[in-house]
Protein backbone atom coordinates (compact mmCIF):
# COMPACT_ATOMS: atom_id res chain seq x y z
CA UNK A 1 -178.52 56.88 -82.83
CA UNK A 2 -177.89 58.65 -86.35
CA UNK A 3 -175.09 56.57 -88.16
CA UNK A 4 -172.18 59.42 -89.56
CA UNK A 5 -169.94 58.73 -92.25
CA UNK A 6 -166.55 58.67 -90.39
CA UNK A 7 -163.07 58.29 -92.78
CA UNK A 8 -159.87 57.44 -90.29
CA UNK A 9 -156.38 57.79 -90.44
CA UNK A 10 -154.29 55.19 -88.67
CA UNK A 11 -153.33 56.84 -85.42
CA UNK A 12 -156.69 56.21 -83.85
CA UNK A 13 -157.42 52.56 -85.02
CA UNK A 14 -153.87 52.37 -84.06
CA UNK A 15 -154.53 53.88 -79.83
CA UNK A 16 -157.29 52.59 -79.98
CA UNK A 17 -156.25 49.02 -80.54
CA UNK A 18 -153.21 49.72 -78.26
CA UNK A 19 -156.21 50.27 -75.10
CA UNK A 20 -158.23 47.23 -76.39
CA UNK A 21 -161.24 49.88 -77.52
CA UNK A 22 -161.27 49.71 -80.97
CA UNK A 23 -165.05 48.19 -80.61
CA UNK A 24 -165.72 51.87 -79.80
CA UNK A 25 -165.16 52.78 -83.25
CA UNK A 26 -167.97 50.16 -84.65
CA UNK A 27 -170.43 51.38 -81.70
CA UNK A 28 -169.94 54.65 -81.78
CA UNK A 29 -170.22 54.77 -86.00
CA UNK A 30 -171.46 51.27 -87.22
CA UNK A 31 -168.87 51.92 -90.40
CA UNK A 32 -165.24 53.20 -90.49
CA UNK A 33 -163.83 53.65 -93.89
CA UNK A 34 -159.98 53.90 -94.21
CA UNK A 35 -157.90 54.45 -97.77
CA UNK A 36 -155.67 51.87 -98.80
CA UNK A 37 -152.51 53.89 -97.35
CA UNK A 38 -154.07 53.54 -94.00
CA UNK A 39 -154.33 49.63 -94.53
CA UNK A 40 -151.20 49.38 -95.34
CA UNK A 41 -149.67 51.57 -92.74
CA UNK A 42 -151.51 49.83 -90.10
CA UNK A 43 -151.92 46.46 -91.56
CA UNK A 44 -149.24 44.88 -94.05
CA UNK A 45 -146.28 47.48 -92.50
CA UNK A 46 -147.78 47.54 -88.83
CA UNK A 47 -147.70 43.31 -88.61
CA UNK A 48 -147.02 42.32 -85.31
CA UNK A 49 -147.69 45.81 -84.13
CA UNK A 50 -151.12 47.03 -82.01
CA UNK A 51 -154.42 47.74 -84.49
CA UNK A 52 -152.97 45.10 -87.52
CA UNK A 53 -154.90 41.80 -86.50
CA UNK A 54 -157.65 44.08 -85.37
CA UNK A 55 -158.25 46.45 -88.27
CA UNK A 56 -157.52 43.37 -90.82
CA UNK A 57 -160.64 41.20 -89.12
CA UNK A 58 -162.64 43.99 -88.65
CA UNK A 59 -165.64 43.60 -91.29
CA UNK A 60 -166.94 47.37 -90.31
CA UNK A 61 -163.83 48.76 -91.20
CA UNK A 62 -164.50 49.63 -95.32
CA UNK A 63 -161.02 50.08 -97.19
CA UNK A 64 -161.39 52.55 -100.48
CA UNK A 65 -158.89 53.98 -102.67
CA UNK A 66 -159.05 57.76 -103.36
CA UNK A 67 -159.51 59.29 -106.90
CA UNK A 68 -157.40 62.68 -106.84
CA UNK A 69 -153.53 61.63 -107.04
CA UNK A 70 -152.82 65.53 -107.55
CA UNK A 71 -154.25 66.44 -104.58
CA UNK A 72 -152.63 63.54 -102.86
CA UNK A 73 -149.03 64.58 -104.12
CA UNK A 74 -149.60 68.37 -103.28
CA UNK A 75 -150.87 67.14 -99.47
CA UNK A 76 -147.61 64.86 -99.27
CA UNK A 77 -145.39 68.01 -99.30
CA UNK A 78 -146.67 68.92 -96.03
CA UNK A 79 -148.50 65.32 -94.18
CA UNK A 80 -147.53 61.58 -94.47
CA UNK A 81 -149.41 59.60 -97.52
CA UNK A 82 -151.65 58.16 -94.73
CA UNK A 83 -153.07 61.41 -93.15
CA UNK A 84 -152.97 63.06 -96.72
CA UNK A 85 -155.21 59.98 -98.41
CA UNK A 86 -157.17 59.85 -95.22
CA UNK A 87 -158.23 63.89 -95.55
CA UNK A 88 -158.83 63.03 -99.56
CA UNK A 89 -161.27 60.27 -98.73
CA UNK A 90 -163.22 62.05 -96.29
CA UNK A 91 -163.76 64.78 -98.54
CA UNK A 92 -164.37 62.51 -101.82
CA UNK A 93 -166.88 60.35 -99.65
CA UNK A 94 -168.30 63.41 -98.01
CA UNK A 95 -167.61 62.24 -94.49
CA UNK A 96 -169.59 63.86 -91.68
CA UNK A 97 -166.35 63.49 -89.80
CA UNK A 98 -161.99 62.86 -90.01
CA UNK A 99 -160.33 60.59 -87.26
CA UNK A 100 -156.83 62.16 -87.18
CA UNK A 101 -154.43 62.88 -83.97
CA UNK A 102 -151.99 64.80 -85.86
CA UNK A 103 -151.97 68.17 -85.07
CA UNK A 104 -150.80 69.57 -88.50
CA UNK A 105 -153.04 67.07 -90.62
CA UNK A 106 -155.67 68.32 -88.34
CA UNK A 107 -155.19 72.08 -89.20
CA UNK A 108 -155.26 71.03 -93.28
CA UNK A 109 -158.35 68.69 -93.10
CA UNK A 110 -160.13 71.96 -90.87
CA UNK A 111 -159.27 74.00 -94.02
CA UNK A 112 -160.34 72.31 -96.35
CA UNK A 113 -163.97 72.09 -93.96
CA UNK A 114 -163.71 68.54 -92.56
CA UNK A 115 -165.02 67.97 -89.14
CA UNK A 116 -162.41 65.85 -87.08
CA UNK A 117 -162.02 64.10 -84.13
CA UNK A 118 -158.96 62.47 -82.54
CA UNK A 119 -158.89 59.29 -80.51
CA UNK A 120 -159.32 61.33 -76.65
CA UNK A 121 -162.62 62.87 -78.63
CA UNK A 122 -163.91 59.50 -79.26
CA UNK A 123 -163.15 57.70 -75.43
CA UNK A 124 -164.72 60.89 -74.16
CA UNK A 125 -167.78 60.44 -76.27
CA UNK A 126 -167.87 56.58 -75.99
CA UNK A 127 -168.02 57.62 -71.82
CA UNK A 128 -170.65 60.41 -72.36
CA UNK A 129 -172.90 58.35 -73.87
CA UNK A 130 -172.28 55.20 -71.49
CA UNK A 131 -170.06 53.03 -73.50
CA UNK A 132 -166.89 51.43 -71.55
């Protein structure tokens, strides 16, 4: 199976987790790369909370800052810092493909030509190709 580059924003590690599937993330893409505003959402903010133990000892998941703080600030105005780093990644790492639920970061990371999936996309491909 070809390997994509996949950035994430928390709300899928986050369902995911919630369901006891975040494996599926690691099968389905081998890597999952989150930036640090995503860690800390889910991780250092989210202790205690579904997706913090499991993103934290996950050694798959790849935490990287982003570069462009301009972009970041102009993306704020409209999305959280989480969905607005997690588009910036994807497009500074040149991601094959976005995890985000959110319907409006959705619609910005489309125009800016970023591929996404949300967490139903990625239980209905882990069951299409035979993964439980």
């Amino acid at each position: 199976m070809q390997r994509l580059k996949v950035v994430s924003n928390s709300s899928p590690l986050i369902h995911l987790s919630r369901i006891g599937r975040l494996y599926l993330l690691q099968e389905l893409f081998n890597e999952v790369i989150i930036p640090c505003a995503v860690y800390k959402e889910v991780v250092e903010e989210g202790m205690g909370q579904p997706g913090a133990l499991e993103v934290k000892n996950a050694p798959w998941i790849k935490v990287l800052p982003i570069k462009n703080k301009s972009m970041k600030t102009l993306l704020m105005t409209f999305l959280d810092e989480g969905e607005a780093e997690a588009i910036i990644l994807a497009l500074e790492t040149g991601a094959d493909l976005l995890l985000i639920d959110e319907r409006e970061g959705r619609q910005h990371a489309k125009k800016l030509g970023l591929r996404v999936a949300g967490t139903v996309g990625i239980l209905l491909k882990a069951k299409r190709i035979g993964l439980n």
